[in-house]
C-alpha atoms as a PDB file:
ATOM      1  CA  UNK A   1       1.008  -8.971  65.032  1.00  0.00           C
ATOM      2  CA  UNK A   2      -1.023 -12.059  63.811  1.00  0.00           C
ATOM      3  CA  UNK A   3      -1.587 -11.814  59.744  1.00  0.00           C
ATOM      4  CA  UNK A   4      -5.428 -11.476  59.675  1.00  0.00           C
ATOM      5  CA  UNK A   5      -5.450  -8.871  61.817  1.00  0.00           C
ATOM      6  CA  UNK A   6      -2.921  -6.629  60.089  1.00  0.00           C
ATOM      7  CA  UNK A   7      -4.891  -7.489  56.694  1.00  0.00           C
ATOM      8  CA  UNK A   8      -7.404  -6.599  58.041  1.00  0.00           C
ATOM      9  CA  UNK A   9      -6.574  -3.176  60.005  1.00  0.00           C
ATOM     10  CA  UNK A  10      -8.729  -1.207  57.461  1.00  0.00           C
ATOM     11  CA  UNK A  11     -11.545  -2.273  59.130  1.00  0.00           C
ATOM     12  CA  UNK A  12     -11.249   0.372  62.093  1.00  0.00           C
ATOM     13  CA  UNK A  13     -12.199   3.350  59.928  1.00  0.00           C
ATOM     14  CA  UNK A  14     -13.259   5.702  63.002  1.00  0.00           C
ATOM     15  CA  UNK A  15     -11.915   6.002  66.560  1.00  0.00           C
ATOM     16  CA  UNK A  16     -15.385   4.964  67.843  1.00  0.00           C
ATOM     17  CA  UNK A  17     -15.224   1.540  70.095  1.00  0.00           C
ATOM     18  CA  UNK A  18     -17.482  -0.011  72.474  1.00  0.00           C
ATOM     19  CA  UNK A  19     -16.999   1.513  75.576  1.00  0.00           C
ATOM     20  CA  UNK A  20     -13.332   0.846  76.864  1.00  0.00           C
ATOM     21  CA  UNK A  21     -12.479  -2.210  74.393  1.00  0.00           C
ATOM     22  CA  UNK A  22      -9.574  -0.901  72.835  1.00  0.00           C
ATOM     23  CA  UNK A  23      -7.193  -3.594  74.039  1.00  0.00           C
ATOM     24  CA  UNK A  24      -4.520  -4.099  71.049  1.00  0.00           C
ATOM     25  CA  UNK A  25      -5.554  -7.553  69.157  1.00  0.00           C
ATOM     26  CA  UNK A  26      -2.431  -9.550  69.834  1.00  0.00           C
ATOM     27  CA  UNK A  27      -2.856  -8.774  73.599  1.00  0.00           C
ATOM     28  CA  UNK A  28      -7.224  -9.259  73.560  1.00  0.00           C
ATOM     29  CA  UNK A  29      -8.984 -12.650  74.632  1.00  0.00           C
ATOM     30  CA  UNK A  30     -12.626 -11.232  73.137  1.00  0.00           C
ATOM     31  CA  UNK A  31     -12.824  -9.632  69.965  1.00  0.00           C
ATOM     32  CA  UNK A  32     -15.894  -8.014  69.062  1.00  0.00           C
ATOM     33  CA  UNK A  33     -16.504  -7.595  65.264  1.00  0.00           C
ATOM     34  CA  UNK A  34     -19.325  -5.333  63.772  1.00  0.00           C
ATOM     35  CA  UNK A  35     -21.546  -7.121  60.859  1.00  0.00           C
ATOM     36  CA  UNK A  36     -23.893  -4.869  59.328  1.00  0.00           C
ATOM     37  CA  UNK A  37     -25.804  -7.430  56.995  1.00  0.00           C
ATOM     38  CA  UNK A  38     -29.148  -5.820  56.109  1.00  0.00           C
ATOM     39  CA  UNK A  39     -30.383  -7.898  52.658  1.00  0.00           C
ATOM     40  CA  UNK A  40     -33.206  -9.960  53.796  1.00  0.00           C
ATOM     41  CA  UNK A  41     -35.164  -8.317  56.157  1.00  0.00           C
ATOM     42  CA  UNK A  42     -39.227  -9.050  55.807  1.00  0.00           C
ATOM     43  CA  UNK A  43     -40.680  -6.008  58.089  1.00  0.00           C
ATOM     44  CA  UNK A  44     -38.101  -3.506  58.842  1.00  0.00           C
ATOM     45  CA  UNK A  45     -34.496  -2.931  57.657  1.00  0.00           C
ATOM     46  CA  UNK A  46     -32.108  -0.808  59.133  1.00  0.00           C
ATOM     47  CA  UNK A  47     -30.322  -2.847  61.404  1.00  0.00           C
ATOM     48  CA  UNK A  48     -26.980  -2.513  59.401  1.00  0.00           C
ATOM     49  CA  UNK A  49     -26.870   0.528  61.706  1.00  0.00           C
ATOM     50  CA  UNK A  50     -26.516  -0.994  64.552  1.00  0.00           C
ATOM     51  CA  UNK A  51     -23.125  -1.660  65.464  1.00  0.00           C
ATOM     52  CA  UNK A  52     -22.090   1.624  65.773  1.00  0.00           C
ATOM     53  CA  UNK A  53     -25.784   2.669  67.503  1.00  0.00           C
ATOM     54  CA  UNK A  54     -24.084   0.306  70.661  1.00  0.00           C
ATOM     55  CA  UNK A  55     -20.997   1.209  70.139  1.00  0.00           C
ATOM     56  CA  UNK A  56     -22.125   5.328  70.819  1.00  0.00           C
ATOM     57  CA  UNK A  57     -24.633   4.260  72.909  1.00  0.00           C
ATOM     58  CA  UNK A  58     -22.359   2.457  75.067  1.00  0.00           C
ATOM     59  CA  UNK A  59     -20.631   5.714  76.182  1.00  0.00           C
ATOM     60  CA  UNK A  60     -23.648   6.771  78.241  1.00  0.00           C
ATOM     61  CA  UNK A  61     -22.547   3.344  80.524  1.00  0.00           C
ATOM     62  CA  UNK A  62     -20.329   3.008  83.129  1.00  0.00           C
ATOM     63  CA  UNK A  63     -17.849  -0.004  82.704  1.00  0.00           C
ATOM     64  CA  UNK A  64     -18.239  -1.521  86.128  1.00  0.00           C
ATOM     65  CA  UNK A  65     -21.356  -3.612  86.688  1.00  0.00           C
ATOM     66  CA  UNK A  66     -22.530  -4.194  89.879  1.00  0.00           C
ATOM     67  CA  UNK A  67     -24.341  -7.133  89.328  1.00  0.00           C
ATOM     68  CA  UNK A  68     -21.042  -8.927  88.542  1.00  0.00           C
ATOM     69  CA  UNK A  69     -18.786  -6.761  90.688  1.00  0.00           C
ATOM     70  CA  UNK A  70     -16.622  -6.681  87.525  1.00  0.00           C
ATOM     71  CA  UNK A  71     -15.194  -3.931  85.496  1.00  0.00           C
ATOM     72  CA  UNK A  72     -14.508  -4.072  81.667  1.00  0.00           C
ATOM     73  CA  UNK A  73     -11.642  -1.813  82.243  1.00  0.00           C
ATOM     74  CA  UNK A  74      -9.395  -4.687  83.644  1.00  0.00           C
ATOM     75  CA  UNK A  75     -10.646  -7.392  80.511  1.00  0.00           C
ATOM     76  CA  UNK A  76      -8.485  -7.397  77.115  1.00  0.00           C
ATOM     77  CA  UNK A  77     -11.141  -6.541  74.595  1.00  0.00           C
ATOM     78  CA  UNK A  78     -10.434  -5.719  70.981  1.00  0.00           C
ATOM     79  CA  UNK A  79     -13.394  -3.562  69.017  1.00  0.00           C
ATOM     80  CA  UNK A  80     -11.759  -4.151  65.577  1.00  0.00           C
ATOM     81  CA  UNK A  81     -14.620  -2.440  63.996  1.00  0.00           C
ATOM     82  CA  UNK A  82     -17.065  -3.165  60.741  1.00  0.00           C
ATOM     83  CA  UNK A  83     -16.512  -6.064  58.414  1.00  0.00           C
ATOM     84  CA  UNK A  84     -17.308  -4.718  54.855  1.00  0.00           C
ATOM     85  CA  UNK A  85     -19.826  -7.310  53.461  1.00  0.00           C
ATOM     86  CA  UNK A  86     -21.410  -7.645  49.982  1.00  0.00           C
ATOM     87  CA  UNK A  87     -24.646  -7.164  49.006  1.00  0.00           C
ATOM     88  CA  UNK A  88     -25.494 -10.949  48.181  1.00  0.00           C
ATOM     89  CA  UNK A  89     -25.917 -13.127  50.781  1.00  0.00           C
ATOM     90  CA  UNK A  90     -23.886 -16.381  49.895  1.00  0.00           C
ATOM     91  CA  UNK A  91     -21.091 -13.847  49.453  1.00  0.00           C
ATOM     92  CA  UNK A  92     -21.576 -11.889  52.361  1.00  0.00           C
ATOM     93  CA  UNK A  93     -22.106 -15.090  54.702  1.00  0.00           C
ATOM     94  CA  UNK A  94     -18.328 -16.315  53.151  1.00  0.00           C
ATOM     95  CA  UNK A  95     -16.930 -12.782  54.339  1.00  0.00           C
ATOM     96  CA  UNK A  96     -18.451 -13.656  57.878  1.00  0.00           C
ATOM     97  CA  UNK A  97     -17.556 -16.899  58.000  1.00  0.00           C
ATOM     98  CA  UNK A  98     -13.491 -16.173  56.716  1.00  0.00           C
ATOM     99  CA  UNK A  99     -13.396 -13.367  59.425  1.00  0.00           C
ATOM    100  CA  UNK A 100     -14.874 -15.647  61.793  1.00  0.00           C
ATOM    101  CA  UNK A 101     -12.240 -18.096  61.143  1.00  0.00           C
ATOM    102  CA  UNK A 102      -9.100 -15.706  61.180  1.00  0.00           C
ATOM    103  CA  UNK A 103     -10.371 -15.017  64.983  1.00  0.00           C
ATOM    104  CA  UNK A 104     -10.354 -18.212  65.598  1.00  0.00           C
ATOM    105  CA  UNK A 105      -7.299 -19.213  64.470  1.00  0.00           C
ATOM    106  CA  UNK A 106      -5.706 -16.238  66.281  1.00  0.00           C
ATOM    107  CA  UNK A 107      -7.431 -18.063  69.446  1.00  0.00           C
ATOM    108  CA  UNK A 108      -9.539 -15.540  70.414  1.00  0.00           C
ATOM    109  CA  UNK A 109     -13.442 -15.359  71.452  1.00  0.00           C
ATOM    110  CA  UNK A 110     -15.465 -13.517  68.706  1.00  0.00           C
ATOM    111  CA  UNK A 111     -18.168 -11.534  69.432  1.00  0.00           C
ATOM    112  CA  UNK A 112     -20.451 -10.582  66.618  1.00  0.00           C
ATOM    113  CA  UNK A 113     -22.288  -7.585  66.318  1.00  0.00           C
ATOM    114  CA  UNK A 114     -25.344  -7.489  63.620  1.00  0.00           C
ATOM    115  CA  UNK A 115     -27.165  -6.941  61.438  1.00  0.00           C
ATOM    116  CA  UNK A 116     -29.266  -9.114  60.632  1.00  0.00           C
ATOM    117  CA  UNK A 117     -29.945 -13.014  62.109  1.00  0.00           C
ATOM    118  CA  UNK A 118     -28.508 -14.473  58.690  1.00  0.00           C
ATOM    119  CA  UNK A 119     -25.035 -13.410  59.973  1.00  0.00           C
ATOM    120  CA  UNK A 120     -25.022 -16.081  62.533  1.00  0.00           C
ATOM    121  CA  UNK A 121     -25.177 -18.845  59.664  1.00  0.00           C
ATOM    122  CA  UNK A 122     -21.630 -17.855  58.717  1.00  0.00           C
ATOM    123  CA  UNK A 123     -20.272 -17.388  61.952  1.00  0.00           C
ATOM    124  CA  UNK A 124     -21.354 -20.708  63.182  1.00  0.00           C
ATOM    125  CA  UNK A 125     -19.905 -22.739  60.347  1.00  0.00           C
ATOM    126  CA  UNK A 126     -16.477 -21.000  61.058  1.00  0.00           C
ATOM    127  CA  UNK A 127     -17.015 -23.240  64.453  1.00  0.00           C
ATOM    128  CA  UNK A 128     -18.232 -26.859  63.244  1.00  0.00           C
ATOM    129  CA  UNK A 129     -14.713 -27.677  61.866  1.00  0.00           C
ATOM    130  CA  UNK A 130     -13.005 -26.658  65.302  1.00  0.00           C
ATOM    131  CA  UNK A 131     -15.396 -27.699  67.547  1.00  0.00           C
ATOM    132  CA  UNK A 132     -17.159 -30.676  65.789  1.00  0.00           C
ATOM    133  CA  UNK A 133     -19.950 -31.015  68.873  1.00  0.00           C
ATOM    134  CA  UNK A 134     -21.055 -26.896  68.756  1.00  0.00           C
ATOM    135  CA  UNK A 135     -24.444 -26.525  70.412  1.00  0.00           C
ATOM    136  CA  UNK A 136     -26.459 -23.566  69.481  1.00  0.00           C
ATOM    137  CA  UNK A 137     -28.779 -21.411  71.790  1.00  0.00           C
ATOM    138  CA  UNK A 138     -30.999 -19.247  70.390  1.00  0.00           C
ATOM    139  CA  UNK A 139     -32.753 -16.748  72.724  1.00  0.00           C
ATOM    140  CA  UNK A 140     -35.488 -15.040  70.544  1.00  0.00           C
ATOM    141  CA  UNK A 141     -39.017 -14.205  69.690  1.00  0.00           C
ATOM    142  CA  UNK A 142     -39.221 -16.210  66.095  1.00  0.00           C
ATOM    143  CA  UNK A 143     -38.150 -19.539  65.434  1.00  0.00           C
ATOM    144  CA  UNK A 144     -36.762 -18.625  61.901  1.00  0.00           C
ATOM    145  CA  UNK A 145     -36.924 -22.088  61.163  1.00  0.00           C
ATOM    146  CA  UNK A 146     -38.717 -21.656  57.928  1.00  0.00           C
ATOM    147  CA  UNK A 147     -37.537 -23.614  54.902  1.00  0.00           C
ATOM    148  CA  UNK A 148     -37.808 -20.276  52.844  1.00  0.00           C
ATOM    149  CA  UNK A 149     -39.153 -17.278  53.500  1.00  0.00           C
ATOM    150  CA  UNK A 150     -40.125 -14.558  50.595  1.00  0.00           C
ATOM    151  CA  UNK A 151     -38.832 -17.032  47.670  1.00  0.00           C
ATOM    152  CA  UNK A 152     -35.219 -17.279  49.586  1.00  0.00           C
ATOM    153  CA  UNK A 153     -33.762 -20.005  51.230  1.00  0.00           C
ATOM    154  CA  UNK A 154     -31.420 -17.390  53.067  1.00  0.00           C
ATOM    155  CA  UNK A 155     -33.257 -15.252  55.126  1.00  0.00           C
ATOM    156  CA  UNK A 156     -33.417 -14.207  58.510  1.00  0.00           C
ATOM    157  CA  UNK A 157     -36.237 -16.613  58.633  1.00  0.00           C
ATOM    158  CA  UNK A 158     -34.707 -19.307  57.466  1.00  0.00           C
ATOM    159  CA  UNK A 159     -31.596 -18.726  59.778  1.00  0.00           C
ATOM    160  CA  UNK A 160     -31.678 -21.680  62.234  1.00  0.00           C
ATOM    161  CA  UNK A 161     -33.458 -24.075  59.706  1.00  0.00           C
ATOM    162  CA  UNK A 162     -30.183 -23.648  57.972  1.00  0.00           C
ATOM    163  CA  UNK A 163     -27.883 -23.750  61.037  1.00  0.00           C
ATOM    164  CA  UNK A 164     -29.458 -26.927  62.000  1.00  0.00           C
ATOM    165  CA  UNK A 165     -28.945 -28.685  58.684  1.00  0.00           C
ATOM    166  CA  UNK A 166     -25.911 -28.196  58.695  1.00  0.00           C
ATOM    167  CA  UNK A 167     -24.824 -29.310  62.298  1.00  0.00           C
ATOM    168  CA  UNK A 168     -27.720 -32.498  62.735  1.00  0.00           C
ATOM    169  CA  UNK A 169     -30.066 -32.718  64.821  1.00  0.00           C
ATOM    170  CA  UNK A 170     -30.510 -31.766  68.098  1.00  0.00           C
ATOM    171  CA  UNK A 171     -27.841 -29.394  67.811  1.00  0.00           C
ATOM    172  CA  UNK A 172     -30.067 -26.120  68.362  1.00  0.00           C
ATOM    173  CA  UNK A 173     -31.561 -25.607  71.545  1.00  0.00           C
ATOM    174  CA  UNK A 174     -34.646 -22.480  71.103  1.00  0.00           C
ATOM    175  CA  UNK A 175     -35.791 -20.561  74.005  1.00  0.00           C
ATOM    176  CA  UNK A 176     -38.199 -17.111  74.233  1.00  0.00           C
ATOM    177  CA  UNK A 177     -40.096 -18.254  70.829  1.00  0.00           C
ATOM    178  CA  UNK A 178     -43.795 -16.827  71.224  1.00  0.00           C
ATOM    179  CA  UNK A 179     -44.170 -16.529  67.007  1.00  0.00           C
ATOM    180  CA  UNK A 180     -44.556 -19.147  64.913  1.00  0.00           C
ATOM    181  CA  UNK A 181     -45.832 -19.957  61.302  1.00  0.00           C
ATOM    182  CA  UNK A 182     -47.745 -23.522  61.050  1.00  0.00           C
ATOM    183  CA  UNK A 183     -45.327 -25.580  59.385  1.00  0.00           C
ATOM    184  CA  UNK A 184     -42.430 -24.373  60.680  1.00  0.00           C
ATOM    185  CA  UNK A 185     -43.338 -25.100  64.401  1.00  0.00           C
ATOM    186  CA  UNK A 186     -44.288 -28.941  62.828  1.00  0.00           C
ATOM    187  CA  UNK A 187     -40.751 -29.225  61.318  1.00  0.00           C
ATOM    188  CA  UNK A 188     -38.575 -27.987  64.097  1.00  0.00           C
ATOM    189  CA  UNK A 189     -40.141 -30.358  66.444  1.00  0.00           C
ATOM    190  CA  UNK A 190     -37.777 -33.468  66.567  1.00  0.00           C
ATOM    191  CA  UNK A 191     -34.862 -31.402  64.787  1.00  0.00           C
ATOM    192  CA  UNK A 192     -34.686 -28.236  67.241  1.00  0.00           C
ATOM    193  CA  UNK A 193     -35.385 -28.432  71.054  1.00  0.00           C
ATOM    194  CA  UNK A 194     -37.576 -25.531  72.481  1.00  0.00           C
ATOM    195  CA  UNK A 195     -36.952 -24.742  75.660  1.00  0.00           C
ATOM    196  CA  UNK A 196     -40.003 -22.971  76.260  1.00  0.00           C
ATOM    197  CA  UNK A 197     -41.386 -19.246  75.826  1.00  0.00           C
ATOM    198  CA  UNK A 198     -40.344 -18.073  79.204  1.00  0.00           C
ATOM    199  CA  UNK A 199     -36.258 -17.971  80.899  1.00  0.00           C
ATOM    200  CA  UNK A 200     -36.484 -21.722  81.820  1.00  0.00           C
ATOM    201  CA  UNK A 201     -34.957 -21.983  85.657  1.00  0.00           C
ATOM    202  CA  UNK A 202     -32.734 -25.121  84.469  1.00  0.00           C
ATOM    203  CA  UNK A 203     -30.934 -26.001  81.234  1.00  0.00           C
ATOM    204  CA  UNK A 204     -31.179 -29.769  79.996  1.00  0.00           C
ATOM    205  CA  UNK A 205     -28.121 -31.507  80.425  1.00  0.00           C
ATOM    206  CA  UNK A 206     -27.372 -31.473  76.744  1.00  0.00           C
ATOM    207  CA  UNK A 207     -26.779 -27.407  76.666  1.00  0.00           C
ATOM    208  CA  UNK A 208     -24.067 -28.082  79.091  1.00  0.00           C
ATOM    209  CA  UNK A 209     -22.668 -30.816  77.351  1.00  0.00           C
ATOM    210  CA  UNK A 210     -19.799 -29.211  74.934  1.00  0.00           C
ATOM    211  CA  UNK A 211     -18.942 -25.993  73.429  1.00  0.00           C
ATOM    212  CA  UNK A 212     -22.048 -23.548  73.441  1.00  0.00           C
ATOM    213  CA  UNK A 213     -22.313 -21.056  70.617  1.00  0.00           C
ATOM    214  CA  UNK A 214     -25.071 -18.478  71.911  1.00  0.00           C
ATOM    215  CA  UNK A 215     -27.312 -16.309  69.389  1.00  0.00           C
ATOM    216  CA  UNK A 216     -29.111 -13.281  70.693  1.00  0.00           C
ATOM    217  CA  UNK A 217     -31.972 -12.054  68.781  1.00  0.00           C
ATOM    218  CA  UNK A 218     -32.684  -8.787  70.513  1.00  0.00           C
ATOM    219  CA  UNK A 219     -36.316  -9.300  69.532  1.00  0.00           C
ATOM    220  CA  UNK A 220     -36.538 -11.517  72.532  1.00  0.00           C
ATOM    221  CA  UNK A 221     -36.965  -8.599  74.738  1.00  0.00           C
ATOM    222  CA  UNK A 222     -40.506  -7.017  74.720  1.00  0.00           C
ATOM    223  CA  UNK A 223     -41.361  -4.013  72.422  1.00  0.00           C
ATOM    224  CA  UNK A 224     -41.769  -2.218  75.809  1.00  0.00           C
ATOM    225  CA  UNK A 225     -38.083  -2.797  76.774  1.00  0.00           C
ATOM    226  CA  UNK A 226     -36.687  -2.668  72.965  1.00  0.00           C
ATOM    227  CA  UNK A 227     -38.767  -1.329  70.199  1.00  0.00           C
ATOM    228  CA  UNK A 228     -35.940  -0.604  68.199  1.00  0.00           C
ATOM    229  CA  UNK A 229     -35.782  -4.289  66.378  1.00  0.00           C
ATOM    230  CA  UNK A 230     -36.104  -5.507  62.726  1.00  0.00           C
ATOM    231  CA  UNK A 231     -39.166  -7.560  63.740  1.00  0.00           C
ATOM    232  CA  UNK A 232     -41.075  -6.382  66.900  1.00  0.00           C
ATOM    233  CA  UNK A 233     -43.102  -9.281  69.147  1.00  0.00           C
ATOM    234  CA  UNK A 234     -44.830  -8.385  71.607  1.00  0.00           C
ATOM    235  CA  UNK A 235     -45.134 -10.308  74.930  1.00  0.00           C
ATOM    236  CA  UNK A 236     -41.434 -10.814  75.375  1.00  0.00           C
ATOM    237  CA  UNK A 237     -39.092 -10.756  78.338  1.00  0.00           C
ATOM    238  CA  UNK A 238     -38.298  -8.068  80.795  1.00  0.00           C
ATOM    239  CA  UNK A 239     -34.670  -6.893  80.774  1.00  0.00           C
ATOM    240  CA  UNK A 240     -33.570  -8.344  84.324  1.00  0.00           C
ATOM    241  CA  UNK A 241     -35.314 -11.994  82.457  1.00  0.00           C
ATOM    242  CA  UNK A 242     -32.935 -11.820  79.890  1.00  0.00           C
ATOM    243  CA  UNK A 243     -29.993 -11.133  81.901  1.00  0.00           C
ATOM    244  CA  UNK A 244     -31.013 -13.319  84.593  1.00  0.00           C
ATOM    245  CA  UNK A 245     -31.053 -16.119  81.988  1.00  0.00           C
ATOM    246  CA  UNK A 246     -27.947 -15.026  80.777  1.00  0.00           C
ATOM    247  CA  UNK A 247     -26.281 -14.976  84.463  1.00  0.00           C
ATOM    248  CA  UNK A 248     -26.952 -18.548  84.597  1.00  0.00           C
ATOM    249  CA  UNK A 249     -25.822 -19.709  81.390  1.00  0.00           C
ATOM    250  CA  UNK A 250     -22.008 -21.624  81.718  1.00  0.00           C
ATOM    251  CA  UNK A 251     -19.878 -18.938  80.469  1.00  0.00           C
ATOM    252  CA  UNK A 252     -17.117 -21.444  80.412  1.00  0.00           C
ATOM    253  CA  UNK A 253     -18.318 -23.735  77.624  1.00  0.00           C
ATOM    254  CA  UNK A 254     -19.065 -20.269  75.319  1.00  0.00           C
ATOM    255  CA  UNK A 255     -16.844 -20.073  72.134  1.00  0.00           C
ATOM    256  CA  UNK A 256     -18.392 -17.793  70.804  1.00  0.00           C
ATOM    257  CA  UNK A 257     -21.531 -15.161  71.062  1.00  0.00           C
ATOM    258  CA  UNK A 258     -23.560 -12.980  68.293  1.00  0.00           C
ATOM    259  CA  UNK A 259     -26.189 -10.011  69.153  1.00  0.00           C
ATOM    260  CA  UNK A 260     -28.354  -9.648  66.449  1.00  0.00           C
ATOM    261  CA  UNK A 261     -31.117  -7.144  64.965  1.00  0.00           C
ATOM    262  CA  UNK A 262     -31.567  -4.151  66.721  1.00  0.00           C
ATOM    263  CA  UNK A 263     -32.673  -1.438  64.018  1.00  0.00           C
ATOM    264  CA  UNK A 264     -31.883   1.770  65.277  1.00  0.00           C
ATOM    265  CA  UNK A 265     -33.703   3.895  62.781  1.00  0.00           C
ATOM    266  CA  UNK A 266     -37.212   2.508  64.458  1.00  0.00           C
ATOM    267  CA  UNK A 267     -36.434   3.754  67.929  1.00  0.00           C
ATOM    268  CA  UNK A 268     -35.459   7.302  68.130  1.00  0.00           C
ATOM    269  CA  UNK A 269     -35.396   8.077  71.621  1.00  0.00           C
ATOM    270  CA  UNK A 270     -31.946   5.089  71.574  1.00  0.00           C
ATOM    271  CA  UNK A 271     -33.077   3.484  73.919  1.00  0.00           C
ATOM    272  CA  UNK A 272     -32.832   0.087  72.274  1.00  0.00           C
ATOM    273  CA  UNK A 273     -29.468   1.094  71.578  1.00  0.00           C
ATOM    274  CA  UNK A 274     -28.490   1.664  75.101  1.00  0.00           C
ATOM    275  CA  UNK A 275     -30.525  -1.424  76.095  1.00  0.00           C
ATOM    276  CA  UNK A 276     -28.395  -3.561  73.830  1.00  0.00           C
ATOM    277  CA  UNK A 277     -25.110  -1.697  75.007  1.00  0.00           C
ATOM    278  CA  UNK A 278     -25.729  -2.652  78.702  1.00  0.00           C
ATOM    279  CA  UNK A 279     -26.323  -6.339  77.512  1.00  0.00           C
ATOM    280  CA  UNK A 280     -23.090  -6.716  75.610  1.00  0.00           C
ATOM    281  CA  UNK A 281     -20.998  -5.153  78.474  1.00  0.00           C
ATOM    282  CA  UNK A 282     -22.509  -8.023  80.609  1.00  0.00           C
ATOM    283  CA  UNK A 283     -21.885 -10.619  78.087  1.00  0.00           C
ATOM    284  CA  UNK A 284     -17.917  -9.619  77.731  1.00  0.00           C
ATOM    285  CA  UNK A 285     -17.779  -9.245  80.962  1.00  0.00           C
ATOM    286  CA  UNK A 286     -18.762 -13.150  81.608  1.00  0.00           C
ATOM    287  CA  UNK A 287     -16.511 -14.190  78.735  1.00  0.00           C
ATOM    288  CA  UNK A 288     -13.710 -13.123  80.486  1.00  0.00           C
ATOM    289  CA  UNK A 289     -15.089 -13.881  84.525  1.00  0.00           C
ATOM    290  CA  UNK A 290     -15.253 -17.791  82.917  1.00  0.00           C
ATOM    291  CA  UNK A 291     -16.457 -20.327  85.472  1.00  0.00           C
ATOM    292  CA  UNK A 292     -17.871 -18.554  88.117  1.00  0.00           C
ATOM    293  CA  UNK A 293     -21.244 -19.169  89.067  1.00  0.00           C
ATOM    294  CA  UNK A 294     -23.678 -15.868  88.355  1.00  0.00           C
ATOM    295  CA  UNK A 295     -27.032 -18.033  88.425  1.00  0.00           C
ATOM    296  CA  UNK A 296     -28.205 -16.494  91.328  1.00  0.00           C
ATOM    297  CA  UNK A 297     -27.259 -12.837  90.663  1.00  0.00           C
ATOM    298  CA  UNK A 298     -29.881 -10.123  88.537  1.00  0.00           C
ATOM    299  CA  UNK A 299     -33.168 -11.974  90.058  1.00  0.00           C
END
């Protein structure tokens, strides 16, 4: 059994997993790993409940999607449960970023369950030494390209600002933005690329150049579809957009995939939960389907 897992076995401290994923580690391609970061948020915390509000609400699906003609049941997929994270944020993004890394190094495909859209700062830089040329997609309602946000620097805000210091230029591709502060729209332009509010039909040649890191920010979806989020927009996509965007995205350059800030405590029906649940079972179920060509299915 590789050494960061078995260090890190503590980490399952209940039984519950998402849906069927409870593929031993050494035998597991994806890896899904729950980061319940909650420190920064600006309108509504609470989403450091959400990986176990998917993983319970995942038990109301069936593992077989029909859109894909693929069950989860014959995938190796390892729910390894909750990373314990501190409550500062340099620290915390470290603990992301080493967990990140032992994944990696195990060569497997982490999945990353938030919390909040800071988390993705530490999982990505677990990927720039490994895969030098990383592109980023971020699907979601804000930019959070703001140089600080609330007197921090490290905010959910300030996420991708961050992200695309560190990486250069033209590195992170933004699509489903409809909210944006003055400034920050001024300063992404020339450093980000916005794809445009809507699911574009095509990609630019650049997103399918290289590994693709892909962000979720479940505010993306419309308040209609998800209210349940840190940060509610409305005017956002339909359910079949986002996973008819996602069908067409190349699964095969993906090395790696967060879903980030549902907030379970603002929808009590669950239905964001179970929302986010039936998203994630389509995103592991791609990871492991590879190259084959779902731009034409969930339209």
């Amino acid at each position: 059994m590789p050494q960061w897992y078995s260090d890190h076995r503590p980490l399952k401290t209940a039984p519950l997993t998402f849906l069927c994923c409870d593929s031993p580690y050494p035998e597991s391609r994806t890896v899904i790993l729950g980061c319940p970061l909650d420190l920064t948020a600006s309108f509504r915390p609470g989403c450091r409940f959400a990986p176990n509000a998917i993983r319970e609400a995942s038990w109301n699906l069936e593992s077989f999607s029909p859109a894909l003609e693929r069950d989860l049941e014959d995938l190796c997929v390892a729910d390894i449960g909750d990373l314990p994270l501190s409550s500062d944020p340099q620290k915390a993004l470290t603990e992301v970023q080493q967990a990140v890394e032992g994944i990696l190094s195990d060569g497997k495909v982490p999945v990353i369950l938030g919390g909040e859209h800071l988390l993705s700062l530490g999982s990505i830089r677990a990927f720039r030494d490994l895969y030098p040329e990383v592109r980023v997609l971020q699907i979601d309602a804000h930019a959070d390209f703001r140089d600080e946000y609330l007197g921090a620097s490290l905010s959910h805000a300030t996420v991708m600002r961050r992200v695309s210091e560190e990486l250069g230029p033209g590195r992170v591709f933004q699509v489903g933005v409809r909210s944006w502060d003055r400034k920050e729209r001024e300063e992404a332009r020339g450093t980000a690329t916005f794809l445009g509010e809507d699911p574009p039909s095509d990609l630019p040649p650049e997103v399918l150049r290289g590994p693709l890191y892909v962000s979720l920010d479940l505010d993306v979806l419309d308040p209609s579809v998800c209210p349940g989020v840190g940060t509610p927009e409305p005017g956002g996509w339909s359910f079949k957009e986002l996973l008819g965007f996602l069908y067409g995205l190349p699964w095969e350059r993906v090395i790696g995939v967060d879903m980030v800030e549902l907030a379970p405590p603002h929808d009590p029906s669950g239905t964001s939960a179970v929302v986010s649940a039936k998203v994630l079972r389509e995103i592991l179920l791609m990871l492991g389907e590879g190259c084959r060509d779902f731009s034409n299915r969930g339209k």
